[in-house]
C-alpha atoms as a PDB file:
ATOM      1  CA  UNK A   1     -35.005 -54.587 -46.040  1.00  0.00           C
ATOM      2  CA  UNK A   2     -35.035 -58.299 -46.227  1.00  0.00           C
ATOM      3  CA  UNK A   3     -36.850 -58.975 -42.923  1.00  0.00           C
ATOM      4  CA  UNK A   4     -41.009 -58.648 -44.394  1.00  0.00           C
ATOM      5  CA  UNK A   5     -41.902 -58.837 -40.122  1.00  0.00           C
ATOM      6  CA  UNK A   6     -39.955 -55.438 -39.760  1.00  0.00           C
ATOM      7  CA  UNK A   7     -41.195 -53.201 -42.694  1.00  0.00           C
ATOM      8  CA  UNK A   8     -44.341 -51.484 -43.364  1.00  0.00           C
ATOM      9  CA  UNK A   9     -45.717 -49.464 -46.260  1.00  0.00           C
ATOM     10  CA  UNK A  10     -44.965 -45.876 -46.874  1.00  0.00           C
ATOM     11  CA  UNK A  11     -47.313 -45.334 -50.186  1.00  0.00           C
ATOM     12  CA  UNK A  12     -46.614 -42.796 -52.710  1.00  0.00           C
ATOM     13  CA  UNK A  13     -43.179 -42.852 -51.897  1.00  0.00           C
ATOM     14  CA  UNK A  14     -42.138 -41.830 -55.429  1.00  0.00           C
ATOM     15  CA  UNK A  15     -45.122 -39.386 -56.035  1.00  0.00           C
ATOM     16  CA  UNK A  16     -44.453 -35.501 -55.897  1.00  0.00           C
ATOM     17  CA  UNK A  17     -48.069 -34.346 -55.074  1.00  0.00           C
ATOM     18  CA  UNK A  18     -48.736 -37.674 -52.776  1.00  0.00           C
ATOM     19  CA  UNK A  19     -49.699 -37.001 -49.165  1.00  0.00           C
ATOM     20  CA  UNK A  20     -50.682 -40.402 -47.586  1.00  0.00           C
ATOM     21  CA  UNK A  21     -48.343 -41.539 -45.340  1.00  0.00           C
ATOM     22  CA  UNK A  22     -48.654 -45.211 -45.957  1.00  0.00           C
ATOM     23  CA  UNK A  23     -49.094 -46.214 -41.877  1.00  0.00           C
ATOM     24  CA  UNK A  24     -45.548 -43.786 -41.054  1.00  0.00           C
ATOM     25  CA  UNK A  25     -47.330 -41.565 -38.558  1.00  0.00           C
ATOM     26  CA  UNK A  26     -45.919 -38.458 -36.415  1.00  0.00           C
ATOM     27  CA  UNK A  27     -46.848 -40.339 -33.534  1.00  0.00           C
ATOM     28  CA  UNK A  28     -44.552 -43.374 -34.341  1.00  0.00           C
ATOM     29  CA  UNK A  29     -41.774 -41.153 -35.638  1.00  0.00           C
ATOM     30  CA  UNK A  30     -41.878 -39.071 -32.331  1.00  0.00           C
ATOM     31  CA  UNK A  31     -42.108 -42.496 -30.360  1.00  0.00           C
ATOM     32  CA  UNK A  32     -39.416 -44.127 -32.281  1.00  0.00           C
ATOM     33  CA  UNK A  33     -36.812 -41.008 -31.204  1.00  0.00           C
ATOM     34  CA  UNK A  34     -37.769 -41.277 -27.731  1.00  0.00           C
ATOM     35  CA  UNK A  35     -37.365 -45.026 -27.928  1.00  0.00           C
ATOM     36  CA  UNK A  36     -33.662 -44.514 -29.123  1.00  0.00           C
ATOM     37  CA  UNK A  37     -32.596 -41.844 -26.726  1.00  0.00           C
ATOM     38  CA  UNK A  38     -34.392 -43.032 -23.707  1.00  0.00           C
ATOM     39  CA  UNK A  39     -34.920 -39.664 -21.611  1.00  0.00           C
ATOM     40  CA  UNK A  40     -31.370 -38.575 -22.792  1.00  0.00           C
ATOM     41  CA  UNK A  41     -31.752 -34.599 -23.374  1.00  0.00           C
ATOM     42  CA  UNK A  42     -30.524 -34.383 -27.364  1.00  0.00           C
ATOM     43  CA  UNK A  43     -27.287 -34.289 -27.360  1.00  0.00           C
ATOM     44  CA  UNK A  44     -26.783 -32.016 -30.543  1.00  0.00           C
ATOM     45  CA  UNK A  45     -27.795 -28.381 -30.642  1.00  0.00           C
ATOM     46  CA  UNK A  46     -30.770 -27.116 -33.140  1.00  0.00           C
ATOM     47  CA  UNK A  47     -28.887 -26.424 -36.226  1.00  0.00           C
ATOM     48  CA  UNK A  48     -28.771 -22.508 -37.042  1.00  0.00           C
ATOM     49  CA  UNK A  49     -30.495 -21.993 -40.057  1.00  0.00           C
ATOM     50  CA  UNK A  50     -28.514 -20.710 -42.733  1.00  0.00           C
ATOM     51  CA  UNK A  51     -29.633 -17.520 -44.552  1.00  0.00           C
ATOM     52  CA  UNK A  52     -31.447 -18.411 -47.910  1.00  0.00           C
ATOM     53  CA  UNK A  53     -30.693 -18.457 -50.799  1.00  0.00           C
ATOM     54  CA  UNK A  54     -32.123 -16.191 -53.907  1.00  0.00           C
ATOM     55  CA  UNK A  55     -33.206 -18.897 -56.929  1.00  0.00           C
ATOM     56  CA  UNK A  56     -30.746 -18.180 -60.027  1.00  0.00           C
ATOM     57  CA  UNK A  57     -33.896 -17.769 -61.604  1.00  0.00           C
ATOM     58  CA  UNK A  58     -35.589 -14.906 -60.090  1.00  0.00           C
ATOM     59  CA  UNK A  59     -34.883 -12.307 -62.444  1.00  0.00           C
ATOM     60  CA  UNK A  60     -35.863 -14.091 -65.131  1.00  0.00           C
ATOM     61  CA  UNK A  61     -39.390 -15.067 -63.891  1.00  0.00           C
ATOM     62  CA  UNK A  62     -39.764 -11.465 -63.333  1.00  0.00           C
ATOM     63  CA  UNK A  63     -38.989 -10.301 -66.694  1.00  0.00           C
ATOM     64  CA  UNK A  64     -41.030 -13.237 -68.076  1.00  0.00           C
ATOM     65  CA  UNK A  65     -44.045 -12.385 -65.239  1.00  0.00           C
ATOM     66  CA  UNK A  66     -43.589  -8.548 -66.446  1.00  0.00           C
ATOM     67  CA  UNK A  67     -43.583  -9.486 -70.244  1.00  0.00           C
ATOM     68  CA  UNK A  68     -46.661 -11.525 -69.904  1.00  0.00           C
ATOM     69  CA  UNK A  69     -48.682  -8.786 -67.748  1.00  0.00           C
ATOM     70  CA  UNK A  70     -47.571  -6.251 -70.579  1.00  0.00           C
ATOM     71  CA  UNK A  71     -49.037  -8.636 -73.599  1.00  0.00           C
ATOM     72  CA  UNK A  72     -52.023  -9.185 -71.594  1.00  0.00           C
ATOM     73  CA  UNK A  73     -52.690  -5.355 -70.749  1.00  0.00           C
ATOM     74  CA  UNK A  74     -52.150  -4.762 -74.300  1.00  0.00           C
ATOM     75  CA  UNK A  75     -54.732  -7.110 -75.780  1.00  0.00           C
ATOM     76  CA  UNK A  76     -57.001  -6.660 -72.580  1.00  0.00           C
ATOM     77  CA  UNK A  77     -58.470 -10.169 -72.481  1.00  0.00           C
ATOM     78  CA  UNK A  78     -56.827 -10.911 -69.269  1.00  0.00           C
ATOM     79  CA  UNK A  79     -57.337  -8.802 -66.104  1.00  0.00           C
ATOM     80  CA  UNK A  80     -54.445  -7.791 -64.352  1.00  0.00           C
ATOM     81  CA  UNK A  81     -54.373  -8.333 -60.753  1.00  0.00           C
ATOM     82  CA  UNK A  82     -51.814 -10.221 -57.688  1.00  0.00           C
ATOM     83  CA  UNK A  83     -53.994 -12.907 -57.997  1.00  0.00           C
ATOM     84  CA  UNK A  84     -53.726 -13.584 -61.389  1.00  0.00           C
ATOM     85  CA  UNK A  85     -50.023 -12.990 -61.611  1.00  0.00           C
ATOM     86  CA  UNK A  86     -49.751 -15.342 -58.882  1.00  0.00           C
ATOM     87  CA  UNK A  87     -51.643 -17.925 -60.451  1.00  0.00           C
ATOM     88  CA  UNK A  88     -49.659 -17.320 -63.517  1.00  0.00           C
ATOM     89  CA  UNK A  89     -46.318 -17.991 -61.831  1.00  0.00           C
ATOM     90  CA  UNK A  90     -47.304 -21.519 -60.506  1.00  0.00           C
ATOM     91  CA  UNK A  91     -48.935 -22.890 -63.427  1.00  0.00           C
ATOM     92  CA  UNK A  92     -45.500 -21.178 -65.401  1.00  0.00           C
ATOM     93  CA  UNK A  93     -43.231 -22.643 -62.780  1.00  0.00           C
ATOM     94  CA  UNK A  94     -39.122 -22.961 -63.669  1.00  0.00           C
ATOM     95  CA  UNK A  95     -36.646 -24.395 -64.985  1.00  0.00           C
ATOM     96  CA  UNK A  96     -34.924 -26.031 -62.109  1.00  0.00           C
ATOM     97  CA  UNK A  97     -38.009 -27.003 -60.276  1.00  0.00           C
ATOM     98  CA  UNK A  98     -38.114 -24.793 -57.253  1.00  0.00           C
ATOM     99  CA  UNK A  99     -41.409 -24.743 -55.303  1.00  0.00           C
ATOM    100  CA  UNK A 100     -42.683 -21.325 -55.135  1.00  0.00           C
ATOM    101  CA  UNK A 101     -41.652 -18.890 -51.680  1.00  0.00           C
ATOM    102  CA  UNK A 102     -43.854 -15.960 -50.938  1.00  0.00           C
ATOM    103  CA  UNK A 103     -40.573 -13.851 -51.142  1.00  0.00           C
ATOM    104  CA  UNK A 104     -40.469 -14.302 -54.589  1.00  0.00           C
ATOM    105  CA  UNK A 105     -43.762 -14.333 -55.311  1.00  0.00           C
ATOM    106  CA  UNK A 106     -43.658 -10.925 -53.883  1.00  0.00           C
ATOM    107  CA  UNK A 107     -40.817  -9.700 -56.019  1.00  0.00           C
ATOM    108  CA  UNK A 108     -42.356  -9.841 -59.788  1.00  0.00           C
ATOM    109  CA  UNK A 109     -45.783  -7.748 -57.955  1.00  0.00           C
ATOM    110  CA  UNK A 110     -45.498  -4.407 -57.619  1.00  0.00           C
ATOM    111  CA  UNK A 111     -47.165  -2.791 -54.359  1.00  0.00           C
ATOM    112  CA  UNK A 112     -47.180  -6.650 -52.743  1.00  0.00           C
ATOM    113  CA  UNK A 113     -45.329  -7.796 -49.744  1.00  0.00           C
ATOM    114  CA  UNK A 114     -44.423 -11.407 -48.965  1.00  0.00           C
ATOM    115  CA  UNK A 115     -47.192 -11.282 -45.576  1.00  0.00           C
ATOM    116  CA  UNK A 116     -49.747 -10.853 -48.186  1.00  0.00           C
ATOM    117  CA  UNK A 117     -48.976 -14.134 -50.354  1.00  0.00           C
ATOM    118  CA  UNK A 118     -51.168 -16.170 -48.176  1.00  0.00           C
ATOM    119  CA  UNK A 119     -53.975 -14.221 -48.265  1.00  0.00           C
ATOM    120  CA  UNK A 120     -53.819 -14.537 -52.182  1.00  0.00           C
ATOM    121  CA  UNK A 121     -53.292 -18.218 -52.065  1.00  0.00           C
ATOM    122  CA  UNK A 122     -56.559 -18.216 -49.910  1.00  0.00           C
ATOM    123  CA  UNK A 123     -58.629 -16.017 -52.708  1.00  0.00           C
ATOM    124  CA  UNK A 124     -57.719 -18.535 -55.327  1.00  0.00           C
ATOM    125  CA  UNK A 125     -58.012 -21.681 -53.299  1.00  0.00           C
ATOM    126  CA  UNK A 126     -61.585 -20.204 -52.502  1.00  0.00           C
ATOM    127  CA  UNK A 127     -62.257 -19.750 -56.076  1.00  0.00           C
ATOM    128  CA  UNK A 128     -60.969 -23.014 -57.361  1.00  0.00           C
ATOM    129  CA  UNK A 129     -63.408 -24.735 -54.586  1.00  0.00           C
ATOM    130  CA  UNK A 130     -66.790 -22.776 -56.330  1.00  0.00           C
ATOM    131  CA  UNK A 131     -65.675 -23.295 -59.409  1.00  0.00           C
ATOM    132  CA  UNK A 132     -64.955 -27.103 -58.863  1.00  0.00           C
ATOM    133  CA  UNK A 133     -61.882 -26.946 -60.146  1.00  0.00           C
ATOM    134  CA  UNK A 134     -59.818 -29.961 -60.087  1.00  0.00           C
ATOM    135  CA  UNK A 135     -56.438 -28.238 -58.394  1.00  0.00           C
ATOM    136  CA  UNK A 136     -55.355 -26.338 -55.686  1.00  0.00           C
ATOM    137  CA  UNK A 137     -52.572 -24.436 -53.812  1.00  0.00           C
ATOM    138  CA  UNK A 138     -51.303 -26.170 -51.056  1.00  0.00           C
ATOM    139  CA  UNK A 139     -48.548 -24.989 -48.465  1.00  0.00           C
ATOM    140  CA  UNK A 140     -45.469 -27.114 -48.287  1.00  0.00           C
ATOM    141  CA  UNK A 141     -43.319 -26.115 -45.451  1.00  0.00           C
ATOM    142  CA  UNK A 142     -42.693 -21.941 -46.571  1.00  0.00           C
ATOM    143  CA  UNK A 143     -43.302 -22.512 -50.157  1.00  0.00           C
ATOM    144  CA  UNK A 144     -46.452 -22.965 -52.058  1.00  0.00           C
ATOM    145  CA  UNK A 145     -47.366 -25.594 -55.491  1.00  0.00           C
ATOM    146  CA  UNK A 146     -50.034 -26.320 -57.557  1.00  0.00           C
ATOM    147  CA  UNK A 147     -51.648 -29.727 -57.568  1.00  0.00           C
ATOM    148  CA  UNK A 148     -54.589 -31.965 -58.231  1.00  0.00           C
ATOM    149  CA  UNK A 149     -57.001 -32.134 -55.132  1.00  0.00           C
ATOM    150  CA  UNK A 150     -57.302 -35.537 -53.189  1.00  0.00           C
ATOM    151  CA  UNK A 151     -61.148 -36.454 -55.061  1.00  0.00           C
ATOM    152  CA  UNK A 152     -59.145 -36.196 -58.707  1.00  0.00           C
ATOM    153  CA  UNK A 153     -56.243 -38.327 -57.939  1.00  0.00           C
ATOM    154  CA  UNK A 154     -57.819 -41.473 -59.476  1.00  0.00           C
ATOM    155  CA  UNK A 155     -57.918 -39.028 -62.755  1.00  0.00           C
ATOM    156  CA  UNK A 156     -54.156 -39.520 -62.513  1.00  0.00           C
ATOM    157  CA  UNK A 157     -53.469 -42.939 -61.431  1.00  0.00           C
ATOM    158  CA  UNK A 158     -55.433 -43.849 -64.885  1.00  0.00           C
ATOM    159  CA  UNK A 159     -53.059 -41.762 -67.398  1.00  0.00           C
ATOM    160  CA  UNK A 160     -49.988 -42.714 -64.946  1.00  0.00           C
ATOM    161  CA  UNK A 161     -50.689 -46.139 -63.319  1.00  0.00           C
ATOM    162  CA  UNK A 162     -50.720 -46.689 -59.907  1.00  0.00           C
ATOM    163  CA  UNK A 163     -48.499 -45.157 -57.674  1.00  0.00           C
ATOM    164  CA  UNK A 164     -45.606 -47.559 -56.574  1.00  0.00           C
ATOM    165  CA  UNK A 165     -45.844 -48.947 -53.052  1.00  0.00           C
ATOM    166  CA  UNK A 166     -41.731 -48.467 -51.176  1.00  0.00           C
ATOM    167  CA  UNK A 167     -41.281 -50.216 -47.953  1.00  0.00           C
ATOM    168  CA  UNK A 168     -39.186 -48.499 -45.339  1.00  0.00           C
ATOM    169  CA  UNK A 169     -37.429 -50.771 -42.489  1.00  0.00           C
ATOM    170  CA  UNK A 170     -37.665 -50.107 -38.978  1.00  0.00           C
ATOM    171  CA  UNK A 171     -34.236 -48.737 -38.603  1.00  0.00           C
ATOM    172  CA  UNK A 172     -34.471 -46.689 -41.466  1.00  0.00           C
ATOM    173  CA  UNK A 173     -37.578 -45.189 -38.962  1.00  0.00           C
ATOM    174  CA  UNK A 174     -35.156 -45.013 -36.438  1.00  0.00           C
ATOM    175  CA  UNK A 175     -32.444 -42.905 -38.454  1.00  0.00           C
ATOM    176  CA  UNK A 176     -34.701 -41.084 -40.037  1.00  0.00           C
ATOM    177  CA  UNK A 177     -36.296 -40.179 -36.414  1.00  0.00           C
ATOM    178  CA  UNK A 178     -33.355 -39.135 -34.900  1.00  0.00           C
ATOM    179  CA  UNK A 179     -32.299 -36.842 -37.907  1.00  0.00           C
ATOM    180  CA  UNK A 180     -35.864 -35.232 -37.730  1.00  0.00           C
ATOM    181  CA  UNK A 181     -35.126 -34.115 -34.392  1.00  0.00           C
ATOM    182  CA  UNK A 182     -31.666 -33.168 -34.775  1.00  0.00           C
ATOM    183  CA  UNK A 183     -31.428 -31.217 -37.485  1.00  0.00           C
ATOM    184  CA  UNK A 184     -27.665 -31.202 -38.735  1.00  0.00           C
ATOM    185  CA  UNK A 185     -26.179 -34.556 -37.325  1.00  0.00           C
ATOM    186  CA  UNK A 186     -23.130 -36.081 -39.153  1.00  0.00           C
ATOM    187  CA  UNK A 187     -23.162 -39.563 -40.065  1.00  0.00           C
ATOM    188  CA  UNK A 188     -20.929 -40.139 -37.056  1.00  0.00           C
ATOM    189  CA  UNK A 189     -23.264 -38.485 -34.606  1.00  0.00           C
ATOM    190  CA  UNK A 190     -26.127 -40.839 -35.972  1.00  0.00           C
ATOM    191  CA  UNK A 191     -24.199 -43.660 -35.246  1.00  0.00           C
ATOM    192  CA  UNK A 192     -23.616 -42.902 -31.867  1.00  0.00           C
ATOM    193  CA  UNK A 193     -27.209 -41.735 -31.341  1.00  0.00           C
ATOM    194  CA  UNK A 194     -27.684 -45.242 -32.331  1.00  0.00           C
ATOM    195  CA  UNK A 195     -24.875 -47.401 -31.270  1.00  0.00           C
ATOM    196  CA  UNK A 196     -24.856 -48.958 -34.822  1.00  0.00           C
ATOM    197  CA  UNK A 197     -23.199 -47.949 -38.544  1.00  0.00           C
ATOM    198  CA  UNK A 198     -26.423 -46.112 -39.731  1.00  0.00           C
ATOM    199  CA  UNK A 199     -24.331 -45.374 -43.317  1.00  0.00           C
ATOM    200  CA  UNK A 200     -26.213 -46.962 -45.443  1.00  0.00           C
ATOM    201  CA  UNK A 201     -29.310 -46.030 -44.273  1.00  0.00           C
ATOM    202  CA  UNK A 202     -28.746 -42.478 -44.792  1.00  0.00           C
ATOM    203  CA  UNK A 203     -27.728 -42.720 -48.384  1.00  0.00           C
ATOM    204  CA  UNK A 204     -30.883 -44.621 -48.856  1.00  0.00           C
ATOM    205  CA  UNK A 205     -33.149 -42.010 -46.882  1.00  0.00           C
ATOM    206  CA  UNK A 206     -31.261 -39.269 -49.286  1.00  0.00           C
ATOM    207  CA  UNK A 207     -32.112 -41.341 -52.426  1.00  0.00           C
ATOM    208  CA  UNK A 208     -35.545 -41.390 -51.060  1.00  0.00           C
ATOM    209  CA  UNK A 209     -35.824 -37.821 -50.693  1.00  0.00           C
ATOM    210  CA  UNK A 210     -36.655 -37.645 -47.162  1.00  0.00           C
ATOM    211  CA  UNK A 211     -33.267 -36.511 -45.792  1.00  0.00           C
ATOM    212  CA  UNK A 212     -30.214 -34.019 -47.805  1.00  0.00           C
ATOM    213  CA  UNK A 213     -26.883 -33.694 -47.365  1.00  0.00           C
ATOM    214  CA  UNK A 214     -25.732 -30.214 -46.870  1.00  0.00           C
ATOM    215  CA  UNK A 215     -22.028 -29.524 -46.108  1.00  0.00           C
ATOM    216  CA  UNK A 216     -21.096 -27.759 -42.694  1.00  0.00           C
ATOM    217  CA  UNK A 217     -20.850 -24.193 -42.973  1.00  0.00           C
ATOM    218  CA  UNK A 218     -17.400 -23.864 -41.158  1.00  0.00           C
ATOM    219  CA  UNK A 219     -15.937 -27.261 -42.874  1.00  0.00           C
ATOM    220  CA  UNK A 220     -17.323 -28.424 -46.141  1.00  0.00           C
ATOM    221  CA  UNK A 221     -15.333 -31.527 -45.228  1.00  0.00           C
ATOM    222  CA  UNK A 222     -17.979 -32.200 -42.642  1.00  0.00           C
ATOM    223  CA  UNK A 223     -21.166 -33.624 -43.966  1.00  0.00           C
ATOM    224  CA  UNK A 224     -24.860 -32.876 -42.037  1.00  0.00           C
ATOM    225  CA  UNK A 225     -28.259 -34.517 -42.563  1.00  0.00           C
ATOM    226  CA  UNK A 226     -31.587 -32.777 -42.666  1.00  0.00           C
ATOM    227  CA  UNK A 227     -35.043 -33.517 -43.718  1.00  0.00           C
ATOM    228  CA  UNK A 228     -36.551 -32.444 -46.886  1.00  0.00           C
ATOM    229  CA  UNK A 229     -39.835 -30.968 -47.787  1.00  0.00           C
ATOM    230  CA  UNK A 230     -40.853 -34.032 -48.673  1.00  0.00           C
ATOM    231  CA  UNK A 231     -40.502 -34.839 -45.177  1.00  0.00           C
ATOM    232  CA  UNK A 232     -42.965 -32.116 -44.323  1.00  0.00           C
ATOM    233  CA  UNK A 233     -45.191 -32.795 -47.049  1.00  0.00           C
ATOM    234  CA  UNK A 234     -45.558 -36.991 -46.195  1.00  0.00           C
ATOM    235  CA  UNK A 235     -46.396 -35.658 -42.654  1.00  0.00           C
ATOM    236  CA  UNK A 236     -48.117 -32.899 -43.179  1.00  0.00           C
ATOM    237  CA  UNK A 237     -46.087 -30.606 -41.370  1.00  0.00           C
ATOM    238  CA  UNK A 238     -45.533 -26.932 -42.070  1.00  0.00           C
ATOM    239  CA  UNK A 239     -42.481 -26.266 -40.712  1.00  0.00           C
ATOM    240  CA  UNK A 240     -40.026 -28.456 -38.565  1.00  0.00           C
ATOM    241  CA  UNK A 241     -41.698 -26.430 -35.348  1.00  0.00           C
ATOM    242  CA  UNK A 242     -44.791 -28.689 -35.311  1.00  0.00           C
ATOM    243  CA  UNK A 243     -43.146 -31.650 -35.124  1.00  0.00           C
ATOM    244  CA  UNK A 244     -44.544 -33.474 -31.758  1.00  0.00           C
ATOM    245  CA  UNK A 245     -42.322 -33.106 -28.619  1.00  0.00           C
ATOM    246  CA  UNK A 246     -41.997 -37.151 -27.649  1.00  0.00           C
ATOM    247  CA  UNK A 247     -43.552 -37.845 -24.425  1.00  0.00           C
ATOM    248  CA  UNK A 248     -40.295 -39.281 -22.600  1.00  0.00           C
ATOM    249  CA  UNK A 249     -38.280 -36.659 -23.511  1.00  0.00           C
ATOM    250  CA  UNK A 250     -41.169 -33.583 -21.888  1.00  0.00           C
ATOM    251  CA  UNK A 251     -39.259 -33.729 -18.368  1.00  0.00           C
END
């Protein structure tokens, strides 16, 4: 990251709820694949997605969620409803983090099934927009969060400070371009992808929190590289599915 000709800003870098992309664009991160494979078909099958995992802390949200609806039943100053135990469970959040998935959203409602979490999401989003409040629910990949709308974001910068600028380097770009669009690669298969050592660059993508390192189902020796949801959320990608097919590879 020495060379200032070969970098570019990627704002907000560092910031949970940021979405600008800084100038990294799906266009450039498609073009930058096709670039390094040439019309080469990928060489690496689509990583099979691995069944997922329950949070340790489902049971206890739903004993805290079922607590809470009992207290609030009993003093009736809060109505009861999906909505509002939804609301409840994202401003409550957990311990380790997690972003919210409508499978466990599901599980602490009675009578609710995960295909209905959206719809809920879209009954309080409408009501936070008429009552011009300052947050939403957004959708990051299959999980949902609560954050401050783009118009309030200056309310933040002033109790935080500015968010700090990162630069990323153009083969960092090119790494993290070819793990975007093959899901699972080793290290090794990067660096043939790339006819380079691309080592470094994926610890410092991981650090970043744009790419994890999972361990191969059949060999936990074996090391793989995927994007995060961070990686969906700077592009503002649902899923992995609507990233853009690049142009020289359509044949």
């Amino acid at each position: 990251m020495t060379d200032e000709d070969e970098q570019f800003d990627l704002s907000a870098m560092f910031d949970e709820d940021a979405d600008d992309d800084g100038g990294l664009s799906l266009d450039r991160l498609s073009a930058t694949y096709a670039e390094a494979l040439g019309t080469r078909a990928s060489p690496f099958q689509e990583e099979k997605s691995e069944p997922e995992q329950e949070p340790a802390e489902e049971e206890s949200t739903a004993e805290v969620v079922s607590r809470l609806a009992d207290e609030a039943e009993a003093d009736d100053q809060c109505e009861l409803s999906p909505t509002t135990i939804l609301e409840a469970v994202l401003f409550v959040g957990n311990a380790s983090n997690d972003k919210l998935t409508a499978e466990k959203a599901a599980s602490v409602m009675r009578g609710v099934k995960p295909d209905e979490i959206d719809d809920l999401v879209a009954q309080l989003n409408r009501k936070y927009e008429a009552e011009g409040c300052p947050y939403e629910i957004a959708a990051v990949g299959n999980t949902y969060r609560m954050g401050l709308r783009d118009e309030f974001r200056p309310l933040r910068e002033k109790f935080y400070g500015k968010v700090r600028e990162a630069k990323l380097s153009q083969p960092a770009v090119d790494v993290l371009s070819l793990v975007a669009y093959n899901q699972g690669a080793t290290r090794d298969e990067v660096d043939e992808m790339r006819s380079k050592p691309s080592g470094p660059i994926l610890t410092q993508l991981v650090r970043r929190r744009l790419l994890r390192v999972q361990p191969d189902p059949e060999d936990k020796r074996i090391k793989r590289y995927t994007t995060t949801e961070r990686f969906l959320q700077l592009f503002g990608l649902a899923t992995l599915d609507d990233l853009p097919q690049p142009q020289s590879l359509d044949d």
